[in-house]
Protein backbone atom coordinates (compact mmCIF):
# COMPACT_ATOMS: atom_id res chain seq x y z
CA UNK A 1 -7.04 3.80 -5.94
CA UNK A 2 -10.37 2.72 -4.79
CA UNK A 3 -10.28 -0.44 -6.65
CA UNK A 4 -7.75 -1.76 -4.05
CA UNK A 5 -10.08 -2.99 -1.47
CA UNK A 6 -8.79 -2.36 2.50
CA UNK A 7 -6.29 0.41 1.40
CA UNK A 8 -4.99 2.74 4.34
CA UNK A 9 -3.40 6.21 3.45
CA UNK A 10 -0.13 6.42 5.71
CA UNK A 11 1.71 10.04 5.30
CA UNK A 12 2.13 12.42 3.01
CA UNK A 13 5.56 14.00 2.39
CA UNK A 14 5.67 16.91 0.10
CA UNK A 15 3.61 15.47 -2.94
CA UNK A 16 4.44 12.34 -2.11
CA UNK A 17 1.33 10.38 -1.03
CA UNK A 18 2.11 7.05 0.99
CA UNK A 19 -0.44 3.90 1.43
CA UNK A 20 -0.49 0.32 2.65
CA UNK A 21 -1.77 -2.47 0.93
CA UNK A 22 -2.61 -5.47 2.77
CA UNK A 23 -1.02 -8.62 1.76
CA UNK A 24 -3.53 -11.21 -0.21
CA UNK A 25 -2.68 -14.44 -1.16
CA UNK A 26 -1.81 -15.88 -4.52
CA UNK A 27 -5.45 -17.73 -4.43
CA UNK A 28 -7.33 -14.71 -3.96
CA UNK A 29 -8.85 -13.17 -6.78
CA UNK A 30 -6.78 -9.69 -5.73
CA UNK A 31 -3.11 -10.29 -5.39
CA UNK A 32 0.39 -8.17 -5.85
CA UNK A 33 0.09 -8.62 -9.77
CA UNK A 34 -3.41 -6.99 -9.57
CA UNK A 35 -1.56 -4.01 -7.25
CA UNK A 36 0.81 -3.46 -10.06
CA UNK A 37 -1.55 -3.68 -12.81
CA UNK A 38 -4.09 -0.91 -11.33
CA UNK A 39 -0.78 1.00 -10.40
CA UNK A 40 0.14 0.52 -14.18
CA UNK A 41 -3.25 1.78 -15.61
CA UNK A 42 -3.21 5.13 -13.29
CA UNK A 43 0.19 5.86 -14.37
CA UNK A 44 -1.01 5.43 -18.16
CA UNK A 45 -4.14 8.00 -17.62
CA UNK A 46 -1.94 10.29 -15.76
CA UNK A 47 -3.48 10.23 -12.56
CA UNK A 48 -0.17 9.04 -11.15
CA UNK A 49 3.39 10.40 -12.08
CA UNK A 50 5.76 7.17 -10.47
CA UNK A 51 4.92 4.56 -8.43
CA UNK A 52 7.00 2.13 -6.01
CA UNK A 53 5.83 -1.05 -3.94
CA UNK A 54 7.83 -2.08 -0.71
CA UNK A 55 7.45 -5.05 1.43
CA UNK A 56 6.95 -3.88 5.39
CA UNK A 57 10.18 -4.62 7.21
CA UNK A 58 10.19 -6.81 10.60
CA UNK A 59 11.61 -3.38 12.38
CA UNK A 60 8.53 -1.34 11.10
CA UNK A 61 5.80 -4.03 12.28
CA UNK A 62 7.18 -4.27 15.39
CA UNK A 63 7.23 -0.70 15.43
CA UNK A 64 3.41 -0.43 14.43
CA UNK A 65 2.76 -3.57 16.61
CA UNK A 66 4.45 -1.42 20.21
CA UNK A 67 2.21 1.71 18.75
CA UNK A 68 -0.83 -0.61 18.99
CA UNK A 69 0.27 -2.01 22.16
CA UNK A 70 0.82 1.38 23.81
CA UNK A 71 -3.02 2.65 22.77
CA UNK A 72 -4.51 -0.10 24.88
């Protein structure tokens, strides 16, 4: 997936491999629709079996925000 610039591996549960995406704006040249279509073309030359995209609930940024907040 290196053609999704600022991408952050998460977790990994069982062969399950988990990653955030930053959110980009519609102007930018790299937006959801680009996400999808790179998720699309991995899927096609088997490097990928399934995919899923999520949006990042209020409970789990606060969560990651508190994390942050506890490092410092």
């Amino acid at each position: 997936m290196n053609n999704i610039l600022e991408i952050e591996f998460q977790n990994q549960h069982n062969e399950m491999l988990f990653y955030t995406v930053p959110y980009v704006s519609t102007d930018s040249s790299f937006n959801l629709a680009r996400v999808f279509q790179i998720l699309n073309q991995r899927k096609e030359l088997k490097y990928i079996e399934s995919c899923s995209v999520s949006q990042t609930s209020l409970e789990q940024i606060l969560v990651q925000l508190a994390g942050k907040d506890e490092k410092q």
